[in-house]
N, C-alpha and C. Protein backbone atom coordinates (compact mmCIF):
# COMPACT_ATOMS: atom_id res chain seq x y z
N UNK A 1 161.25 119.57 46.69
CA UNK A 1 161.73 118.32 47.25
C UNK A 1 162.44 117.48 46.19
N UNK A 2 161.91 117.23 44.56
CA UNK A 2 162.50 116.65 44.28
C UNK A 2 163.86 117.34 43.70
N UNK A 3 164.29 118.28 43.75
CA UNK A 3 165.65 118.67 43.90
C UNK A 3 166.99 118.10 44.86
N UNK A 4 165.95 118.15 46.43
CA UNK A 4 166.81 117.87 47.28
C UNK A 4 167.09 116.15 47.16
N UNK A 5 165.81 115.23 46.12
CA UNK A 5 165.74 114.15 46.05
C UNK A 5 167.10 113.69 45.26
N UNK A 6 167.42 114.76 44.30
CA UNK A 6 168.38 113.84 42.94
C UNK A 6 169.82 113.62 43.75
N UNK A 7 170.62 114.88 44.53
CA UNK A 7 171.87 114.24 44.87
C UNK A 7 171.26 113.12 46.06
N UNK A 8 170.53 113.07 46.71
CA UNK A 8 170.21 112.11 47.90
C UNK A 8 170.45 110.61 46.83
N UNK A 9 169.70 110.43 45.77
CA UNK A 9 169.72 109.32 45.04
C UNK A 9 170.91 109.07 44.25
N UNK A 10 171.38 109.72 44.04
CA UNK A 10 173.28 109.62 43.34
C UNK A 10 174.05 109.35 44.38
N UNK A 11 173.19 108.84 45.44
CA UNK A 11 174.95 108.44 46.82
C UNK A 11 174.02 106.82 46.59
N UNK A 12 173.19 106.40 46.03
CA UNK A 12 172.75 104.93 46.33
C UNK A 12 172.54 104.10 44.41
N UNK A 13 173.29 104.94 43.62
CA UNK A 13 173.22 104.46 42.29
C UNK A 13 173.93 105.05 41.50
N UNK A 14 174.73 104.76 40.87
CA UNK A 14 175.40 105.19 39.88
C UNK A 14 175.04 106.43 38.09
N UNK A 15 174.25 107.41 38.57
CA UNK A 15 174.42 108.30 37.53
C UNK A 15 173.95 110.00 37.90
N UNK A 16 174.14 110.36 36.92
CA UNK A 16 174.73 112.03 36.63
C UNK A 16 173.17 112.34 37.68
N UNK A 17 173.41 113.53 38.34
CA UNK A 17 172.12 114.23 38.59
C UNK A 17 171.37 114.58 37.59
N UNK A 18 171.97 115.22 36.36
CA UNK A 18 171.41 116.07 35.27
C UNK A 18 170.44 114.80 34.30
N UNK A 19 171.05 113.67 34.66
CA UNK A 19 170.05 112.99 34.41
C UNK A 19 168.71 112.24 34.59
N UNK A 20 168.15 112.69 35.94
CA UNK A 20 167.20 112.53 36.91
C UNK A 20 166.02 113.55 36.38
N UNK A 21 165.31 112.71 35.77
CA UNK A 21 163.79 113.43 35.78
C UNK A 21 162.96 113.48 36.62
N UNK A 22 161.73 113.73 36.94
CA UNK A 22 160.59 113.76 37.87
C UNK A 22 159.67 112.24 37.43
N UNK A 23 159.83 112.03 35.72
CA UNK A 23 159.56 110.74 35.85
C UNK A 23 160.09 109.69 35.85
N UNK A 24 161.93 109.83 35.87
CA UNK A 24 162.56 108.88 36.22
C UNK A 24 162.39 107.41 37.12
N UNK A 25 162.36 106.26 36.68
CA UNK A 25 161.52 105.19 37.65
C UNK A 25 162.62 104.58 38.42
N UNK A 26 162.38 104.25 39.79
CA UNK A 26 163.67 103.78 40.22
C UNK A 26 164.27 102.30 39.66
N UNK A 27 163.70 101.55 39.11
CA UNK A 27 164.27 100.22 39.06
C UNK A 27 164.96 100.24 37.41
N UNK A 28 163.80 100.65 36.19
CA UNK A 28 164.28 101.04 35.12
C UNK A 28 164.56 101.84 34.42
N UNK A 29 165.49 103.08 35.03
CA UNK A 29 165.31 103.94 34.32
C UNK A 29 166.96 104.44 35.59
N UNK A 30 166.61 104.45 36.58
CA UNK A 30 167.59 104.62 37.91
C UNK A 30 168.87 103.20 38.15
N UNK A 31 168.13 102.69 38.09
CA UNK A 31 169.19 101.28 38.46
C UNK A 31 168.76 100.48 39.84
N UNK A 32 168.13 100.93 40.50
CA UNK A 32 167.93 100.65 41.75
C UNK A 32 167.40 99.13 41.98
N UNK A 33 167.93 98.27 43.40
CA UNK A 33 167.38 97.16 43.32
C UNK A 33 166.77 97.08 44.44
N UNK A 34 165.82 96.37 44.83
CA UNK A 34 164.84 96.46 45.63
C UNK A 34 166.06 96.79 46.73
N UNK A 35 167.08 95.79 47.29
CA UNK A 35 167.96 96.62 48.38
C UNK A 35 168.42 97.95 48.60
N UNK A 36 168.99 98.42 47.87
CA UNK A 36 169.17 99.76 47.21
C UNK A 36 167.96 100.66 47.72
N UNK A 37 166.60 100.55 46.77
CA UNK A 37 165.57 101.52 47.14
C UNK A 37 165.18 101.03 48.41
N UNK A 38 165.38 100.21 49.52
CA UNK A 38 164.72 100.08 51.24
C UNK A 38 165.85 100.81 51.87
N UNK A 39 166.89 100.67 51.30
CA UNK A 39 167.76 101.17 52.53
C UNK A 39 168.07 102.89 52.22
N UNK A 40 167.93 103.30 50.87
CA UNK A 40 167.36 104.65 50.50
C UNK A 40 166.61 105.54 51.51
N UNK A 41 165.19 104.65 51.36
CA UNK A 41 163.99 104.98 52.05
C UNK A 41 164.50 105.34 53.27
N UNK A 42 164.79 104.40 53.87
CA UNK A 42 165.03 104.41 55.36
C UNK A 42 166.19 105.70 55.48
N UNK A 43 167.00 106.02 54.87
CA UNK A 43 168.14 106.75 55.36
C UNK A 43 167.38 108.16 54.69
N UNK A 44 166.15 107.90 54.23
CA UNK A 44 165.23 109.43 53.57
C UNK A 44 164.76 109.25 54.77
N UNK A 45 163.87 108.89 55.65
CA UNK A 45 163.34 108.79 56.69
C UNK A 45 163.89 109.85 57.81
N UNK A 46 165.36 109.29 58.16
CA UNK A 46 166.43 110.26 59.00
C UNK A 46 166.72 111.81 58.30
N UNK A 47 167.20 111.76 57.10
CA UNK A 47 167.31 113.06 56.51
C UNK A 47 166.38 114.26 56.34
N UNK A 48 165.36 113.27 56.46
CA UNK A 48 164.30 114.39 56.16
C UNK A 48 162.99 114.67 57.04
N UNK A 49 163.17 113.58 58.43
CA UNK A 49 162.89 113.71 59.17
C UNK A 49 161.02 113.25 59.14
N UNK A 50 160.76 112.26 58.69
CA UNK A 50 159.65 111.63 58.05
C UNK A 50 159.37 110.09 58.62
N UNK A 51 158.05 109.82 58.38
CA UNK A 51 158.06 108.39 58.18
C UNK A 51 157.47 107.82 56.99
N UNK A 52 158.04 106.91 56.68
CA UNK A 52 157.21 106.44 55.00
C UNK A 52 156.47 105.23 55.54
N UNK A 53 154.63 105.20 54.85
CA UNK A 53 154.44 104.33 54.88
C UNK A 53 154.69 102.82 53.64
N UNK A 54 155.17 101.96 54.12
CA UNK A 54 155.45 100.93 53.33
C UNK A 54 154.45 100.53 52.36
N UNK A 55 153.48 100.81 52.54
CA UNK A 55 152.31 100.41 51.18
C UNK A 55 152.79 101.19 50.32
N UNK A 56 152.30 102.68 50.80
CA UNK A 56 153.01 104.01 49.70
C UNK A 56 154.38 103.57 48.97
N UNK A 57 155.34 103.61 49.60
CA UNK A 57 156.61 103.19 49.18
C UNK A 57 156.47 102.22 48.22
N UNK A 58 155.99 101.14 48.58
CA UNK A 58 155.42 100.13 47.25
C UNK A 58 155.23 100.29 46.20
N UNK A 59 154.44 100.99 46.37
CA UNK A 59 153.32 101.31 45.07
C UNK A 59 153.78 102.59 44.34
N UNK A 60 155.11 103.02 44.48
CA UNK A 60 156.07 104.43 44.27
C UNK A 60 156.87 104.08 43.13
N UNK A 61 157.02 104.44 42.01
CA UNK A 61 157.29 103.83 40.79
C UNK A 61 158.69 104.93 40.18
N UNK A 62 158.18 106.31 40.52
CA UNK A 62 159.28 107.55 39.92
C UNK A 62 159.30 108.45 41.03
N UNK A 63 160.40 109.24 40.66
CA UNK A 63 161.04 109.82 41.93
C UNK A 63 160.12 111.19 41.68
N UNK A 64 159.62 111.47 41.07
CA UNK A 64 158.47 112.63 41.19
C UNK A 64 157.53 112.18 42.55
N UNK A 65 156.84 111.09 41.83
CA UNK A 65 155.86 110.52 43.01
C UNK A 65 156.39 110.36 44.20
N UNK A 66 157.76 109.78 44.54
CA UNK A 66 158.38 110.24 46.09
C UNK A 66 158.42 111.44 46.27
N UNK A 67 158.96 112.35 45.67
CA UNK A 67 158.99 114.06 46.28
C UNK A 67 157.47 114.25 46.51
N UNK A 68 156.18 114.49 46.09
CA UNK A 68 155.32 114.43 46.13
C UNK A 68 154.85 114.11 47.19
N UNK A 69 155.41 112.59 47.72
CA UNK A 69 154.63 112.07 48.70
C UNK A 69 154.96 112.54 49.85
N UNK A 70 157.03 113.01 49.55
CA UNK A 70 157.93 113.30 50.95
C UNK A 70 157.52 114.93 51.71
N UNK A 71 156.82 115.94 50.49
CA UNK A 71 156.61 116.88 50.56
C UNK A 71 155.07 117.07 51.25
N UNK A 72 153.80 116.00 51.06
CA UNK A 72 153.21 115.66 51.61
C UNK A 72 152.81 115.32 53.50
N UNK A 73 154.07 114.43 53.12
CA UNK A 73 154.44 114.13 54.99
C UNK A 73 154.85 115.46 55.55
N UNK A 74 155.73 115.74 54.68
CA UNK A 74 156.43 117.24 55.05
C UNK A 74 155.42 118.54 55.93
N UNK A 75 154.27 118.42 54.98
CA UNK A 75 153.12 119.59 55.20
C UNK A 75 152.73 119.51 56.60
């Protein structure tokens, strides 16, 4: 998942895939601003055919821990 995560996140922020770690954080490390990462979410929701709960999402710091969680719902 978090493969399919890095180009999904390069259409909502400005940098290289190759630079996307598993502990990459979205706000410092990604660029992301709280607008940015909701409307993300939501358009991960459709793509991947999921629902996120908003606490989780909250409390979601690096894009490891989203694949994790998306792969989770996934199961």
């Amino acid at each position: 998942m978090f493969e399919k995560l890095k180009p999904f996140v390069c259409q909502y922020v400005e940098i290289e895939e190759s630079e996307i770690t598993p502990e990459s954080r979205f706000a410092e490390d990604l660029g992301f601003n709280s607008y940015d990462f909701i409307s993300m979410l939501g358009d991960a929701e459709d793509e991947f055919d999921i629902e996120i709960d908003e606490s989780v999402a909250a409390s979601t710091k690096t894009l490891g821990e989203l694949a994790t969680y998306f792969e989770e719902l996934a199961a």
